[in-house]
N, C-alpha and C. Protein backbone atom coordinates (compact mmCIF):
# COMPACT_ATOMS: atom_id res chain seq x y z
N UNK A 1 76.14 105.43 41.10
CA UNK A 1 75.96 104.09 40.59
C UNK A 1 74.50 103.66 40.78
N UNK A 2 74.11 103.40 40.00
CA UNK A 2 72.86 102.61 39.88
C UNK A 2 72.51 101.83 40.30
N UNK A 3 71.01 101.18 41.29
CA UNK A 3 70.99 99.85 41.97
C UNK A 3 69.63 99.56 41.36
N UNK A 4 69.97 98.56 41.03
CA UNK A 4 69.01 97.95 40.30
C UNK A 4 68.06 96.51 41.14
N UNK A 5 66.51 96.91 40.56
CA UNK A 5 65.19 96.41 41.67
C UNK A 5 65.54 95.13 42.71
N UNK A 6 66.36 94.06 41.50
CA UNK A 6 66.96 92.84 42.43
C UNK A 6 67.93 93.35 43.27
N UNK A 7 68.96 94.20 42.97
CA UNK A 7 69.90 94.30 44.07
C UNK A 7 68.94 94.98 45.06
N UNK A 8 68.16 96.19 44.79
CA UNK A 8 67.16 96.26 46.36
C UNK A 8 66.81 95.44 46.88
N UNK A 9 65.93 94.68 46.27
CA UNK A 9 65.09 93.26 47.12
C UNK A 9 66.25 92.54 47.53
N UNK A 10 67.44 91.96 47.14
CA UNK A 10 68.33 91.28 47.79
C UNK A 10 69.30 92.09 49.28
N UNK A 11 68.98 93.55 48.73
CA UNK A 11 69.69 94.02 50.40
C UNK A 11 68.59 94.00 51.08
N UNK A 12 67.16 94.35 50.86
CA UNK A 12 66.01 93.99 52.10
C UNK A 12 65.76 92.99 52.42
N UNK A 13 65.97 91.94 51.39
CA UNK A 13 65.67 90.80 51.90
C UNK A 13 66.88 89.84 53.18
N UNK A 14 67.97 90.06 53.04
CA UNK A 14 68.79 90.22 53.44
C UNK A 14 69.30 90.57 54.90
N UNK A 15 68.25 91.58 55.20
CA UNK A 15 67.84 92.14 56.89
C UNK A 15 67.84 91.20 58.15
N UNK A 16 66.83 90.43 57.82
CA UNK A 16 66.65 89.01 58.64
C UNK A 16 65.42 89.27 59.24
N UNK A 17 64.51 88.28 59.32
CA UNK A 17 62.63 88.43 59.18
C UNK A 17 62.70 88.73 58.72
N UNK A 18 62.77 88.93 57.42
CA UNK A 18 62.13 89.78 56.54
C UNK A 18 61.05 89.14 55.49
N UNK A 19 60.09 89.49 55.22
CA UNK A 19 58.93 88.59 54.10
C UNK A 19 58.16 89.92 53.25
N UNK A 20 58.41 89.23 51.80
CA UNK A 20 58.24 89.88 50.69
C UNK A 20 56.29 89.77 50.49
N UNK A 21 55.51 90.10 50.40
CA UNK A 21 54.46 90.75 50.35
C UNK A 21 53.59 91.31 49.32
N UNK A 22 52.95 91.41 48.93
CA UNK A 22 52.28 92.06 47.47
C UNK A 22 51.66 92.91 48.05
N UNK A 23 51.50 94.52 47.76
CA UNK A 23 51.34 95.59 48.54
C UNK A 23 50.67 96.79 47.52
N UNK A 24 49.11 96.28 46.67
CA UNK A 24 48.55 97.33 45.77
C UNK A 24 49.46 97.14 44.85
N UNK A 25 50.26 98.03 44.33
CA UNK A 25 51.00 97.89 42.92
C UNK A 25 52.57 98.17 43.39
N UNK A 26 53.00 97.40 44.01
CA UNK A 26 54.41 97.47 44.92
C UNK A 26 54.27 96.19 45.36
N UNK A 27 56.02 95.91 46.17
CA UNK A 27 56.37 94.69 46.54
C UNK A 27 56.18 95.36 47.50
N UNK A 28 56.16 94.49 48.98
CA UNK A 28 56.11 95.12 50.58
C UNK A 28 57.21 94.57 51.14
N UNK A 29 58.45 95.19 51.83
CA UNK A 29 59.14 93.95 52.56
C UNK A 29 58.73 94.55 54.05
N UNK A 30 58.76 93.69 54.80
CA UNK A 30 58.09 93.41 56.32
C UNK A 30 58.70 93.19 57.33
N UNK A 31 58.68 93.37 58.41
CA UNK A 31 58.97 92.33 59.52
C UNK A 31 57.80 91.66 60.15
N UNK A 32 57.81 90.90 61.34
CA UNK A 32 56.83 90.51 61.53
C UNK A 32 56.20 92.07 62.43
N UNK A 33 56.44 93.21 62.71
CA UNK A 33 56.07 93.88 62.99
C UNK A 33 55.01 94.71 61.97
N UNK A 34 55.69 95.16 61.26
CA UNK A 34 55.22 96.26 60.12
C UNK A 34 55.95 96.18 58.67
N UNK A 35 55.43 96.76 57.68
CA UNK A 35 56.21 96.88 56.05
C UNK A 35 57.48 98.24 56.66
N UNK A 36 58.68 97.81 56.26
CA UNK A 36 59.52 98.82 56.28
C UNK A 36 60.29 99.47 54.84
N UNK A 37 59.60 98.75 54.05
CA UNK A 37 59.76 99.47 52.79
C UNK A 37 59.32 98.67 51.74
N UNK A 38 59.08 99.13 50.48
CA UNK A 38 57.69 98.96 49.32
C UNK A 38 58.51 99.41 48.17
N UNK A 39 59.21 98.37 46.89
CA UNK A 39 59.29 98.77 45.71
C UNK A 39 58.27 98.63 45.11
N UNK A 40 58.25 99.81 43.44
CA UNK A 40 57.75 100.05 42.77
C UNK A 40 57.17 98.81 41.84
N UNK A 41 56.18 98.16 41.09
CA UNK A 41 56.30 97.39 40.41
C UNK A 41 57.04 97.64 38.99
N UNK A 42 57.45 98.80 38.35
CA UNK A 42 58.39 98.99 37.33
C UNK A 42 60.01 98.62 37.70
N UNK A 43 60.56 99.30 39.28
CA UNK A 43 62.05 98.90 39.77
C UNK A 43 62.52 99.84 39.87
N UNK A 44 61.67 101.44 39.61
CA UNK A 44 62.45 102.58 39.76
C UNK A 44 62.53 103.38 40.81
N UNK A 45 61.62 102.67 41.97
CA UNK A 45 61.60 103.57 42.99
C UNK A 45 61.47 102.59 44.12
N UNK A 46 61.78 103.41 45.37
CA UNK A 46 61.75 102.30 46.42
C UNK A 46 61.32 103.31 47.82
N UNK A 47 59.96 102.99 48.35
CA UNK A 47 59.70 103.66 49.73
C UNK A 47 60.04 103.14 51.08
N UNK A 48 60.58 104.30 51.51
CA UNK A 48 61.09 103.84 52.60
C UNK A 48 59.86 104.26 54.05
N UNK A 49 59.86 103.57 55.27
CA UNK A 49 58.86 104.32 56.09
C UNK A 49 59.65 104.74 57.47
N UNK A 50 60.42 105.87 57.05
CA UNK A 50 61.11 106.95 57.87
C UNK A 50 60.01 107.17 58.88
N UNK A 51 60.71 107.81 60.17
CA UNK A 51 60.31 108.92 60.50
C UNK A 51 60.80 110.27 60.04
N UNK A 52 60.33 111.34 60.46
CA UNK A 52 60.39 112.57 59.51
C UNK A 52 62.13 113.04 60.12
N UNK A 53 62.41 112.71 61.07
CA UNK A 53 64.15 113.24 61.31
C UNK A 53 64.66 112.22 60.51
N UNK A 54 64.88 110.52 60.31
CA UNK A 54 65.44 110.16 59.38
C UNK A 54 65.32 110.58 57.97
N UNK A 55 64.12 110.65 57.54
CA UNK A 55 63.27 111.63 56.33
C UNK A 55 64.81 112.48 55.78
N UNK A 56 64.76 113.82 56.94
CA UNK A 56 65.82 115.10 56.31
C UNK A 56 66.89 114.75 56.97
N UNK A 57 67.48 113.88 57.37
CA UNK A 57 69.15 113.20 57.21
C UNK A 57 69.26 112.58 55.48
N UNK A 58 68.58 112.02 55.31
CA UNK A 58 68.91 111.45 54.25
C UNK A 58 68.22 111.92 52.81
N UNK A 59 67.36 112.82 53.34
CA UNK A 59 67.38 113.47 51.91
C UNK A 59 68.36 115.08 51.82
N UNK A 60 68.95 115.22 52.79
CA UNK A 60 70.23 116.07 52.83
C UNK A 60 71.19 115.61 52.59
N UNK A 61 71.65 114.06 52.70
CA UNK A 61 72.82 113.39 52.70
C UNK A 61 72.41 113.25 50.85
N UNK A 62 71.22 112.76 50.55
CA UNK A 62 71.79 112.41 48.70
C UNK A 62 70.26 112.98 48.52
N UNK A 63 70.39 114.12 48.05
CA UNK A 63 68.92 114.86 47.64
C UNK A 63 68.66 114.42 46.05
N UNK A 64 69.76 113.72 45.23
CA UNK A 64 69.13 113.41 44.09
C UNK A 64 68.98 112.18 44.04
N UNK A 65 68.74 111.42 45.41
CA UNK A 65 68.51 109.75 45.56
C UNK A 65 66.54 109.76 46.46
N UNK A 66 66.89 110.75 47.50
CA UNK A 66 65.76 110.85 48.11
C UNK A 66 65.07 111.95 48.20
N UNK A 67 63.74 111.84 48.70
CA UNK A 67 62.85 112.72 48.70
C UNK A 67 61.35 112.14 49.25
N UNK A 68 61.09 113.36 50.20
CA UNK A 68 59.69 113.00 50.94
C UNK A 68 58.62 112.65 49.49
N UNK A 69 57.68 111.59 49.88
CA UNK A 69 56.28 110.75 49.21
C UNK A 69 55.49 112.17 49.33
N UNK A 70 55.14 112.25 47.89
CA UNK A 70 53.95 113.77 48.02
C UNK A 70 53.04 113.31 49.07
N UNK A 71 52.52 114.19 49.68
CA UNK A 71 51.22 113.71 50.20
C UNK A 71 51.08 113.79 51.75
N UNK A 72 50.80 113.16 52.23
CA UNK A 72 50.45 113.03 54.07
C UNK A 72 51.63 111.95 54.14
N UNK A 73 51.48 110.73 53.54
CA UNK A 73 52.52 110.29 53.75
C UNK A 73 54.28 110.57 54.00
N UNK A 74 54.30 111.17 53.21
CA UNK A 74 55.47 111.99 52.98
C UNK A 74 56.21 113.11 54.60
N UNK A 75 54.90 113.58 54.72
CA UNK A 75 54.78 114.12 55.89
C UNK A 75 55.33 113.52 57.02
N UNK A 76 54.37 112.47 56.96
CA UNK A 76 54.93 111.52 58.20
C UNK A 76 55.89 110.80 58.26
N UNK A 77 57.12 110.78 57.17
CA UNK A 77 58.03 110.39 57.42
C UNK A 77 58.69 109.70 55.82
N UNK A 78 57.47 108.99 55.57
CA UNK A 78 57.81 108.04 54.02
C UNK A 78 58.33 108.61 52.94
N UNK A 79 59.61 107.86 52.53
CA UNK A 79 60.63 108.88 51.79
C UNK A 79 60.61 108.12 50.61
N UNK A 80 60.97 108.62 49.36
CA UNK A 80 60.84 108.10 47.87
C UNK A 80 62.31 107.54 47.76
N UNK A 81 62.95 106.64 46.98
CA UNK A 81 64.41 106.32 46.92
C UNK A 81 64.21 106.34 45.18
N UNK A 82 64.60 107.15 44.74
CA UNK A 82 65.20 106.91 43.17
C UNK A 82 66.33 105.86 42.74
N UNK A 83 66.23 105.04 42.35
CA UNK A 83 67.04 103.68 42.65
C UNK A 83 68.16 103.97 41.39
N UNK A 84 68.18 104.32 40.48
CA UNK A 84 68.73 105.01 39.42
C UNK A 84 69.77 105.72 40.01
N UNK A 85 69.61 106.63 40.97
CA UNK A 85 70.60 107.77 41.56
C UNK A 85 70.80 107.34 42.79
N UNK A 86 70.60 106.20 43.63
CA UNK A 86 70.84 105.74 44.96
C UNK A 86 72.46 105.19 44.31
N UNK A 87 73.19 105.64 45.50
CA UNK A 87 74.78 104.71 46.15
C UNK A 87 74.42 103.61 47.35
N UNK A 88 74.85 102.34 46.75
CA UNK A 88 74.59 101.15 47.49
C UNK A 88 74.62 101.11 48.91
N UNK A 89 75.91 101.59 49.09
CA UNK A 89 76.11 101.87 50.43
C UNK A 89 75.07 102.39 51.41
N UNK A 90 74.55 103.89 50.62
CA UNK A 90 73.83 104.45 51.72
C UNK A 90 72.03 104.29 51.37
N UNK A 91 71.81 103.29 50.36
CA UNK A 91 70.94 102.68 50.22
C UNK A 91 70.77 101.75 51.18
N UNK A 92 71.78 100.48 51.28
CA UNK A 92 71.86 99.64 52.90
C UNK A 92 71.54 100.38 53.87
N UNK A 93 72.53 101.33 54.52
CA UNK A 93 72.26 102.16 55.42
C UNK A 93 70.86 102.44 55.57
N UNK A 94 70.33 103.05 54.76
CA UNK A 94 68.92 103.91 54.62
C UNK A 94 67.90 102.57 55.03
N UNK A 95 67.56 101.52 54.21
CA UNK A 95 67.61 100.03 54.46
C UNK A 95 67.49 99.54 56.18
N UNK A 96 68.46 99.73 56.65
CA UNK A 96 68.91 98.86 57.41
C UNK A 96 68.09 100.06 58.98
N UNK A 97 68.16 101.22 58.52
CA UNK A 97 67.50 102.03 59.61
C UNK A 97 65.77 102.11 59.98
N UNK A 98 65.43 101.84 58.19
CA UNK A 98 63.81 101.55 57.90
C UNK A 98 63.57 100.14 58.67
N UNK A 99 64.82 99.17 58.53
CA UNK A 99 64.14 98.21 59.29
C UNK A 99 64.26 97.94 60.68
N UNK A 100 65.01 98.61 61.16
CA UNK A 100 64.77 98.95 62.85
C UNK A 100 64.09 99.76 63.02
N UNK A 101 63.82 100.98 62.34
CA UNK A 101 62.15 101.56 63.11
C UNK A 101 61.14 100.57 63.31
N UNK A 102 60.99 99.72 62.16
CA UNK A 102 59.96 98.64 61.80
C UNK A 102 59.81 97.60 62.93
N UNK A 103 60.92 97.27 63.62
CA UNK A 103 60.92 96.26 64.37
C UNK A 103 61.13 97.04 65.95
N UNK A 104 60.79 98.26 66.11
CA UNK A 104 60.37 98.71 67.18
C UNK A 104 59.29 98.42 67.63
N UNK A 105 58.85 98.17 69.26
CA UNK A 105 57.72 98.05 69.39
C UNK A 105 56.36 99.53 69.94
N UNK A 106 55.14 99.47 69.47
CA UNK A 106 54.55 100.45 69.18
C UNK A 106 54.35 101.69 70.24
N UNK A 107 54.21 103.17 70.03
CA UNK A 107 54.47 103.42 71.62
C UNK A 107 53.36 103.32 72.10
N UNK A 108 53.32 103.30 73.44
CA UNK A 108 52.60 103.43 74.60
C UNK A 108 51.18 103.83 74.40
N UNK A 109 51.41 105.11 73.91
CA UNK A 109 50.08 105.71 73.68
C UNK A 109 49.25 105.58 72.35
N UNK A 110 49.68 104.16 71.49
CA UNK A 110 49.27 104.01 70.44
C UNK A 110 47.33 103.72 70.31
N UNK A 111 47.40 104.28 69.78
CA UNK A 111 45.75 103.34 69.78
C UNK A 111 45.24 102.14 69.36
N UNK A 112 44.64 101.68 70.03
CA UNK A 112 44.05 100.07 70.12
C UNK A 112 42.85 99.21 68.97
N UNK A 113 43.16 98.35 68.24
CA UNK A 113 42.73 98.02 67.75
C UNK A 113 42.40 98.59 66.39
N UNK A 114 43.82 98.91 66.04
CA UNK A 114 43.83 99.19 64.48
C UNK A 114 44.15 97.85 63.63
């Protein structure tokens, strides 16, 4: 089933803190921590900012919904959501895990003054 750009923005928005953002040529949704995920400005895609073990749970669980962001990004975790081929359900899910990484606080050994 198909989820279409408003029904994304209405399950991220939905999270709680959450604030919508203008992000280069994407929407940003946020916490007050960090962006935990970025639609497309067309509605066909939606990034998520995994770490790389959530990354291959869920692009094993629906490999024709997700898939690692070419690039470095990708690497580090940020996963593509084909919104076309996403199931709602594990779109929330997927959703709802991006935004508790997000609202973790940074580790220890992060570096200062980025």
């Amino acid at each position: 089933m198909a989820i279409t750009a408003d029904e994304a923005t209405a399950l991220a928005m939905g999270l709680g803190e959450v604030s919508a953002v203008p992000h280069f040529n994407r929407t940003a949704f946020r916490t007050p921590r960090r962006i935990f995920a970025t639609l497309a400005a067309d509605g066909e895609d939606l990034n998520l900012m995994f770490d790389p073990e959530l990354q291959a749970f869920y692009c094993e669980q629906a490999p024709d919904a997700f898939a690692p962001v070419p690039g470095g990004w990708g690497k580090s975790g940020s996963t593509r959501v084909l919104l076309a081929a996403a199931d709602p359900d594990t779109l929330r899910g997927a959703l709802m895990a991006a935004h508790a990484r997000a609202n973790l606080p940074p580790p220890a050994n992060a570096r200062k003054g980025r």
